[in-house]
Protein backbone atom coordinates (compact mmCIF):
# COMPACT_ATOMS: atom_id res chain seq x y z
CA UNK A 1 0.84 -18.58 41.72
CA UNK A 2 0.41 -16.93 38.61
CA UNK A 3 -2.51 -15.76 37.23
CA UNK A 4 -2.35 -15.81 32.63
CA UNK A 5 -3.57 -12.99 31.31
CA UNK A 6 -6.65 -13.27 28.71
CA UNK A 7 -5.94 -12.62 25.64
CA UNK A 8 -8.19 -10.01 25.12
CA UNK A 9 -6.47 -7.77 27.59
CA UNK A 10 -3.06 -8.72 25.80
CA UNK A 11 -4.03 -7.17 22.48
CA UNK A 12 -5.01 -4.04 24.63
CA UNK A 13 -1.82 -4.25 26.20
CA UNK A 14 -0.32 -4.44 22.82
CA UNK A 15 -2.20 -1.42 21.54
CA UNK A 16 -0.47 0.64 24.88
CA UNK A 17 3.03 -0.38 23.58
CA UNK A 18 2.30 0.77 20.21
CA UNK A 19 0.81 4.22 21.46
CA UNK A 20 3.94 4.82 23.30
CA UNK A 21 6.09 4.38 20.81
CA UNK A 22 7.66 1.23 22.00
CA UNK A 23 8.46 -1.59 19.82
CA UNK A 24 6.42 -5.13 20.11
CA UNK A 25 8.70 -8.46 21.16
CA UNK A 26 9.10 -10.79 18.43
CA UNK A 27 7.20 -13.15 20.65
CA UNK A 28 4.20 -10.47 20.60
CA UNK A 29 3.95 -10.29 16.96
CA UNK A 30 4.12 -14.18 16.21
CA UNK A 31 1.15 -14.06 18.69
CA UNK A 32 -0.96 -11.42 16.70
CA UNK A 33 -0.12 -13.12 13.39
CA UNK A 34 -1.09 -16.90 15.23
CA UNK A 35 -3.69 -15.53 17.63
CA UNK A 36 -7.23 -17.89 16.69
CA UNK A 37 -10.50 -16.47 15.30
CA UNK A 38 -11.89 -16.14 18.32
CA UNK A 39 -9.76 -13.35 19.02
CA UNK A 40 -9.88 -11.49 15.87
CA UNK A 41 -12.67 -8.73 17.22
CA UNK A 42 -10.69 -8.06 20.35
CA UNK A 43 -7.20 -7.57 18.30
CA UNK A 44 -9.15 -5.35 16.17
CA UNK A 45 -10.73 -2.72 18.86
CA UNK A 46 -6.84 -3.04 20.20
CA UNK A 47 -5.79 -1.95 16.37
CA UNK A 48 -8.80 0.39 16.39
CA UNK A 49 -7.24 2.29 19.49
CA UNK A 50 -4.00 2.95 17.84
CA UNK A 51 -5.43 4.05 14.61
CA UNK A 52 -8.13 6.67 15.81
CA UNK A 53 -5.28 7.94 18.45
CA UNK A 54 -3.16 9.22 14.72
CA UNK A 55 -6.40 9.55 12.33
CA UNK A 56 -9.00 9.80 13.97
CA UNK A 57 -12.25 8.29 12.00
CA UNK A 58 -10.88 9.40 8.55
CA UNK A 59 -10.56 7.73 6.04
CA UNK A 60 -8.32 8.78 2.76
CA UNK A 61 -9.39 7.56 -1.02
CA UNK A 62 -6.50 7.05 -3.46
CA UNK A 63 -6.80 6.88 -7.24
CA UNK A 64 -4.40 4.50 -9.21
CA UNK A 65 -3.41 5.12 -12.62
CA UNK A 66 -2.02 2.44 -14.66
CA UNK A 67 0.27 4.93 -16.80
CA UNK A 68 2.26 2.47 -18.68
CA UNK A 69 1.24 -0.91 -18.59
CA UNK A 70 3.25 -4.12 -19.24
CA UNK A 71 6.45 -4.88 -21.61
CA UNK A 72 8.92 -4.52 -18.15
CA UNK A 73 12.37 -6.28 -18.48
CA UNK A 74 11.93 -7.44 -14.31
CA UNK A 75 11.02 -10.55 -13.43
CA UNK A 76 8.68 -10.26 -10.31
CA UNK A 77 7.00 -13.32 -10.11
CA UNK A 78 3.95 -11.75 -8.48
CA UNK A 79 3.29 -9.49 -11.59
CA UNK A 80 1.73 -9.86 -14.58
CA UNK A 81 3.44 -6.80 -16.19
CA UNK A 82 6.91 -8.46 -16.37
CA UNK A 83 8.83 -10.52 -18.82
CA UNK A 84 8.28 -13.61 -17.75
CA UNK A 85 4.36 -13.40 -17.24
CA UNK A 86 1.91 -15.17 -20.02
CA UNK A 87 -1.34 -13.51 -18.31
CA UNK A 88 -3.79 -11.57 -20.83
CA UNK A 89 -3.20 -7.78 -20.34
CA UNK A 90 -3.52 -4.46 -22.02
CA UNK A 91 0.04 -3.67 -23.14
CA UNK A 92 0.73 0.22 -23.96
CA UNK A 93 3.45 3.19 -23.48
CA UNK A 94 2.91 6.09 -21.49
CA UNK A 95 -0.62 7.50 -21.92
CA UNK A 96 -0.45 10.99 -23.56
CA UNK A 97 -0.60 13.61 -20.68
CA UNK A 98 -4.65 14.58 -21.88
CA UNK A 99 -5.12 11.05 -20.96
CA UNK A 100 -3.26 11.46 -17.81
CA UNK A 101 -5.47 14.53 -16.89
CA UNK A 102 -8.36 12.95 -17.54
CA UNK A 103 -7.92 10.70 -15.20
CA UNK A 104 -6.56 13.38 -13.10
CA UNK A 105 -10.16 14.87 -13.27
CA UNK A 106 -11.98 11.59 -12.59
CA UNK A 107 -9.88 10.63 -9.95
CA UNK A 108 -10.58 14.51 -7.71
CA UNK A 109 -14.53 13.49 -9.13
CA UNK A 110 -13.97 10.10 -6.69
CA UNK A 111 -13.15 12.17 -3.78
CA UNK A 112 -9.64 11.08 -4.23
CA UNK A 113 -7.09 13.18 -2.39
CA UNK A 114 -4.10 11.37 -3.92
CA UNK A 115 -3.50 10.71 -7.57
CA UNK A 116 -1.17 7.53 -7.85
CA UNK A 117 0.78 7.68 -10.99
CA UNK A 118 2.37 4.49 -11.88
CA UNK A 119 4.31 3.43 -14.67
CA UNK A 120 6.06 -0.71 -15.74
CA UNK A 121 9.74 -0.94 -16.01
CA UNK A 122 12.51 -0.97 -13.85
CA UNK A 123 13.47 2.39 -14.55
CA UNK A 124 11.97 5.12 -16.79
CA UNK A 125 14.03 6.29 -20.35
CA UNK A 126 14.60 9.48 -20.11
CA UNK A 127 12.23 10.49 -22.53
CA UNK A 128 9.31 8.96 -20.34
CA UNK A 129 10.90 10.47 -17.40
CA UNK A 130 10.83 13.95 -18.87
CA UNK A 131 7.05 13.69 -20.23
CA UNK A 132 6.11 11.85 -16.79
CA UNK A 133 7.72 15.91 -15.06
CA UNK A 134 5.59 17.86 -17.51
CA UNK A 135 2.05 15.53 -17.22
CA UNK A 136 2.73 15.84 -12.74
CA UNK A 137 3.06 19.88 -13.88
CA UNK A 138 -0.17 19.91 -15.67
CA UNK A 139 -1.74 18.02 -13.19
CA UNK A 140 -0.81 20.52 -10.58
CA UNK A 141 -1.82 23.19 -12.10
CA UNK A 142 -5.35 21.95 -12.69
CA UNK A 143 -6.50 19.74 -9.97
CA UNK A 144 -6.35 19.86 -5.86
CA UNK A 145 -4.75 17.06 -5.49
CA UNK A 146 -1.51 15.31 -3.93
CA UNK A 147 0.35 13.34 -6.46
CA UNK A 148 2.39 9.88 -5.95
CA UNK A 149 5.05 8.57 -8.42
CA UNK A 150 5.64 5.25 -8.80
CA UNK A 151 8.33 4.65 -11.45
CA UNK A 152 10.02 1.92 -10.40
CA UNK A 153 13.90 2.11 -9.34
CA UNK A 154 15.41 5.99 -8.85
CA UNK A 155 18.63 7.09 -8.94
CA UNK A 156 19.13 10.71 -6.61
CA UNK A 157 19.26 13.15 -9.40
CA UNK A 158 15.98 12.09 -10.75
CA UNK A 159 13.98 12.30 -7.00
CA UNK A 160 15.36 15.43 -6.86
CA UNK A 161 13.57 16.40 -10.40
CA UNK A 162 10.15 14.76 -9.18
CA UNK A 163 10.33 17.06 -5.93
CA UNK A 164 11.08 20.21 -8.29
CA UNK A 165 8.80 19.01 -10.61
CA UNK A 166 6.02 19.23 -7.49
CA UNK A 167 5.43 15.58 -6.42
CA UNK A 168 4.09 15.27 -3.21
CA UNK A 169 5.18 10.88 -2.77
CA UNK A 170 6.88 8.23 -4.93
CA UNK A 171 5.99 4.99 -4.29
CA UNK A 172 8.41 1.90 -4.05
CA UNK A 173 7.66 -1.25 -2.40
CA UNK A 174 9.77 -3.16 -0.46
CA UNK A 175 7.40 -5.85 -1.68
CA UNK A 176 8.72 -8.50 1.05
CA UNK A 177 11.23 -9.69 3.62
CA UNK A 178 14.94 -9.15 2.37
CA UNK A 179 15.32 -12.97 3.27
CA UNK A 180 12.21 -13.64 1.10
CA UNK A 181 13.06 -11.16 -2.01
CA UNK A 182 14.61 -13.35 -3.89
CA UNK A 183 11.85 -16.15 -4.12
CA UNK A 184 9.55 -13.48 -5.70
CA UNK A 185 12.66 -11.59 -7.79
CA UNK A 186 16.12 -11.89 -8.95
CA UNK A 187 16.46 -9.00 -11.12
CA UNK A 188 16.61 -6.44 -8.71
CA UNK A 189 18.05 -6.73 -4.88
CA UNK A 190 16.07 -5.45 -1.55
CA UNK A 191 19.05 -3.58 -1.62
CA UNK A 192 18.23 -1.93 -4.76
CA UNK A 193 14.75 -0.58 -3.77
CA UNK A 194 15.76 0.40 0.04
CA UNK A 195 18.64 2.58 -1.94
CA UNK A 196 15.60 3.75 -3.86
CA UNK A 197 14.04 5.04 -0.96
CA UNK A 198 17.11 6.73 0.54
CA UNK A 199 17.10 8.89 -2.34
CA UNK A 200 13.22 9.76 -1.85
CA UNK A 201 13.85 10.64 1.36
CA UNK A 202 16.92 12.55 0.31
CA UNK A 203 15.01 14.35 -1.68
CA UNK A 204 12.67 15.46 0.65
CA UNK A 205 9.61 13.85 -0.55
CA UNK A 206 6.93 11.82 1.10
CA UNK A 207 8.02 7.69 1.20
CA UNK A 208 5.15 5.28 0.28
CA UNK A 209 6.27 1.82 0.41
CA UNK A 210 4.86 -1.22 1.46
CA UNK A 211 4.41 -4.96 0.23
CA UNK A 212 2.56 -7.75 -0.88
CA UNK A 213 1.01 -10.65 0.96
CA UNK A 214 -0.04 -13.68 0.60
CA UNK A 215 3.27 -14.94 -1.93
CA UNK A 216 4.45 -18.12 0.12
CA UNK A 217 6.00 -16.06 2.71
CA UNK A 218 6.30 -16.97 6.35
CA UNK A 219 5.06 -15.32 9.50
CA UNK A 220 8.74 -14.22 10.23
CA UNK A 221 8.71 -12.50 6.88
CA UNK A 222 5.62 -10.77 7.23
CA UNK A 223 7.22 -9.55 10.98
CA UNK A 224 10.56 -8.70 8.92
CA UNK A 225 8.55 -6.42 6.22
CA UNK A 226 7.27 -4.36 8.64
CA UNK A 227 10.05 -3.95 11.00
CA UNK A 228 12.04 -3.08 7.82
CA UNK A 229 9.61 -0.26 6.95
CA UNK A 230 9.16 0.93 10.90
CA UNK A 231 13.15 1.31 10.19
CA UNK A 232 13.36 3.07 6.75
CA UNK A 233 10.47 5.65 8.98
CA UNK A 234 8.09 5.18 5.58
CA UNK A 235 5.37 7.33 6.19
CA UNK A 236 2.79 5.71 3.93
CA UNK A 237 2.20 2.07 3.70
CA UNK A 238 0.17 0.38 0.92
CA UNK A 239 -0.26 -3.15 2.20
CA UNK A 240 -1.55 -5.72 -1.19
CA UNK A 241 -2.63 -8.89 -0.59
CA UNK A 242 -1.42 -11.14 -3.57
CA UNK A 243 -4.41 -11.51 -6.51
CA UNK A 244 -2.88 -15.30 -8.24
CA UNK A 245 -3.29 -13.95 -11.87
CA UNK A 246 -3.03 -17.15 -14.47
CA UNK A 247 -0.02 -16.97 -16.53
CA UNK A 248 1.95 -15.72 -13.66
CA UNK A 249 4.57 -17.89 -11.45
CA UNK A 250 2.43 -17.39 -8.46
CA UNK A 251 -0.93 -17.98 -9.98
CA UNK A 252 -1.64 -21.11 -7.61
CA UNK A 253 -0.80 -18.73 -4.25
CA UNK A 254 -4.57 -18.79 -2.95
CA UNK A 255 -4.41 -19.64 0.46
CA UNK A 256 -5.25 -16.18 2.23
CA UNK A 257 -8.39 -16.02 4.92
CA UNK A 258 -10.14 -12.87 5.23
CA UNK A 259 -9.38 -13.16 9.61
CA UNK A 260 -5.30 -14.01 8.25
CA UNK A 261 -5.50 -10.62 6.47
CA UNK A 262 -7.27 -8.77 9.25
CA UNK A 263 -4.81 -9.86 11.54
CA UNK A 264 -1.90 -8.47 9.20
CA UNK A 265 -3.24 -5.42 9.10
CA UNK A 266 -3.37 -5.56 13.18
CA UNK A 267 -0.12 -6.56 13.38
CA UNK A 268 0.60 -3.73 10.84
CA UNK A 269 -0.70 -0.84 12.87
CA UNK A 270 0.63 -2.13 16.03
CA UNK A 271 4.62 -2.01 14.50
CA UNK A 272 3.38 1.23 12.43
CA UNK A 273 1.46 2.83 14.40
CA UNK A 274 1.08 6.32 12.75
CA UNK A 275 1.86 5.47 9.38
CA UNK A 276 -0.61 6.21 7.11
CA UNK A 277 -1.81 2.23 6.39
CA UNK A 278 -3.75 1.85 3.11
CA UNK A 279 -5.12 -1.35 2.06
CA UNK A 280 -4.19 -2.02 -1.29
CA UNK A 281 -4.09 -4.49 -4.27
CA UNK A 282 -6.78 -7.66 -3.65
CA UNK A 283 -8.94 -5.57 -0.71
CA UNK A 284 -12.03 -6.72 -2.37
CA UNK A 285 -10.50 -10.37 -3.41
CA UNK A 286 -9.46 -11.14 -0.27
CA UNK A 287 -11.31 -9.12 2.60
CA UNK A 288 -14.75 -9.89 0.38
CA UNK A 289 -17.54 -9.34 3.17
CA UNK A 290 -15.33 -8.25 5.91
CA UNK A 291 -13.78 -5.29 4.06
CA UNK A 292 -15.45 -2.83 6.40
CA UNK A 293 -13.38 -4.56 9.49
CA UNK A 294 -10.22 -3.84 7.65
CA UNK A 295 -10.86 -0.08 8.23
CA UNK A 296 -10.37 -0.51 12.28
CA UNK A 297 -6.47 -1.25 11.04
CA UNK A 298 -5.87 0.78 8.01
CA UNK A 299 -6.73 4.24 7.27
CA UNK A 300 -6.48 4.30 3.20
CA UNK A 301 -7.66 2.59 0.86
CA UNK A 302 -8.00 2.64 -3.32
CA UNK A 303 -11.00 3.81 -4.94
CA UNK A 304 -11.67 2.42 -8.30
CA UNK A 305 -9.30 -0.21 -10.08
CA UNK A 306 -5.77 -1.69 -9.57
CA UNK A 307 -3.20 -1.76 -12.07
CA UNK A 308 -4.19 -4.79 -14.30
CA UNK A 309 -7.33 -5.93 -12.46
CA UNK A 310 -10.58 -4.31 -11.35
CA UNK A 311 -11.74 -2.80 -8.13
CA UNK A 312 -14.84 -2.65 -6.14
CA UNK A 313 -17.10 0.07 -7.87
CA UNK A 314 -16.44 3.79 -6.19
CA UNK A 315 -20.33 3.81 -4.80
CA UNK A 316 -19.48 0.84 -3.15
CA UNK A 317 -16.47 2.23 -1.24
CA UNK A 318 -18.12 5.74 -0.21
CA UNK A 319 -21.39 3.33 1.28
CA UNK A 320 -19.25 1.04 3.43
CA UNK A 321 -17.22 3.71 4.96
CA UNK A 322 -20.55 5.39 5.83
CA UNK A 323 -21.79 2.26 7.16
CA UNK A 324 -19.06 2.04 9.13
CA UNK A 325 -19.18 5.22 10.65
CA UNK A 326 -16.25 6.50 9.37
CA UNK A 327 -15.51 9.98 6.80
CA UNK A 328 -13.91 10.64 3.65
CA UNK A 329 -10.91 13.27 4.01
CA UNK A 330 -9.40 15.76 1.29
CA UNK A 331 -5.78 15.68 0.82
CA UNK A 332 -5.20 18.00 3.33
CA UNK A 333 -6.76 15.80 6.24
CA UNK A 334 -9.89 17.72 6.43
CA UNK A 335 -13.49 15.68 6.46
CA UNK A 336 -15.65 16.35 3.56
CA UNK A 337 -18.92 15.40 2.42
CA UNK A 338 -19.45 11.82 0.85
């Protein structure tokens, strides 16, 4: 006679897999993804495990700059930058690079050790491409802080320019599933933006790439995102949950739970387990009073506001990771004061 083993000790169980390097069954993840509440604390102290084994109880701030905002020729259903969006935003070309380092400077007052630079479009004119090099230079030379790219698709000879040019990480999602990809885009293939990648890591720069939940997908693509991403060896993974902004093809996609997302990010840093995990776009729409849970997964987050939509004020963020018990790091891992 057999005896079934609790749950509880099945999320630890998990966790050991994970820590060893091992990959879970498909049958493992379903179970994380499908587990019920009453099992969300226990798969979170199994998460927990994993995460402080890689990082300890530090936690890294971000700052996201919205470089160039809207009039992109893709047609991402999820965004309200692209072509086919109706949604109310601020529309502008590249910021001049004194407003790039002022941001620069707000972002290193945050305690950010990573300044995001992001710009609409599928791929940046070479003019933009050439001012984007010279603002990462002046950034450089001015502030302490690791800078991340994110300017859409990339052929080699320009990754190889943003690593001589000093950046530390370009950004580019894989978004979603490559069976899913082209419910949410048929501009651009998966293809396209895993090619992208290849030539990051070419390069010799830093990956960051991650996706977006919460856009009709199912629990096999959620599985398939991350598996994708444990293959590609990303090192840093922004995980968004979907904000529904009106005038945007997915603007009725509302059906996320604060425990669904929690469990994500579980099942996250059990297939990724020392990737740097960063919860990203719709933390504070989605996670709401449970936020500081989300931590026990994911390592990262963003301090201050998204690309089109407002974050949870900075004050905020520094309080609830001391709540938590956890501590700020600088970009070179180290703890600092909050």
């Amino acid at each position: 006679m057999t005896t079934a083993v609790p749950m509880t000790d099945r999320w630890q169980a998990m966790a050991d897999i994970a820590l060893a390097g091992d990959l879970l069954s498909r049958d493992q993840a379903r179970a994380v993804l499908r587990a019920p509440d009453t099992e969300l604390l226990a798969q979170l102290a199994a998460a927990y495990r994993v995460r402080h084994y890689y990082w300890g109880n530090r936690v890294r701030l971000h700052y996201l700059l919205n470089a160039q905002s809207g009039l992109c020729p893709e047609d991402c259903h999820y965004c309200s930058q692209s072509k086919i969006s109706t949604a109310e935003i601020e529309k502008y070309p590249l910021l001049s690079q004194e407003k790039i380092l002022a941001a620069a400077e707000r972002a290193a007052a945050l305690k950010a050790g990573t300044f995001c630079m992001v710009i609409s479009g599928r791929s940046p004119s070479e003019k933009v491409f050439e001012q984007v090099l010279a603002a990462v230079k002046a950034v450089k030379e001015r502030y302490d802080l690791k800078i991340c790219a994110c300017l859409g698709l990339l052929s080699a000879a320009q990754t190889q320019q943003l690593a001589a040019a000093g950046v530390d990480r370009v950004n580019h999602n894989l978004n979603t599933s490559p069976n899913y990809h082209s419910e949410i885009c048929t501009t651009h293939t998966f293809g396209d933006r895993t090619q992208t990648l290849n030539h990051i890591k070419a390069a010799g720069i830093t990956t960051c790439s991650g996706g977006i939940l919460g856009m009709g997908e199912s629990d096999e693509d959620v599985i398939d995102l991350a598996l994708a991403l444990r293959q590609m060896e990303v090192t840093s993974v922004p995980v968004n949950f979907l904000i529904p902004i009106a005038g945007t093809p997915f603007a009725a996609h509302d059906h996320l739970t604060p425990r669904q997302c929690l469990r994500i990010l579980t099942l996250f840093r059990f297939l990724l387990p020392h990737q740097e995990i960063r919860i990203a776009g719709g933390r504070e729409v989605h996670l709401r009073s449970l936020q500081p849970l989300g931590l026990y997964a994911a390592n990262s987050i963003f301090v201050g506001d998204y690309l089109t939509t407002a974050g949870q004020a900075p004050h905020q963020d520094w309080q609830m990771i001391a709540d938590a018990g956890f501590v700020l790091e600088d970009a070179e891992g180290r703890a600092i004061a909050p």
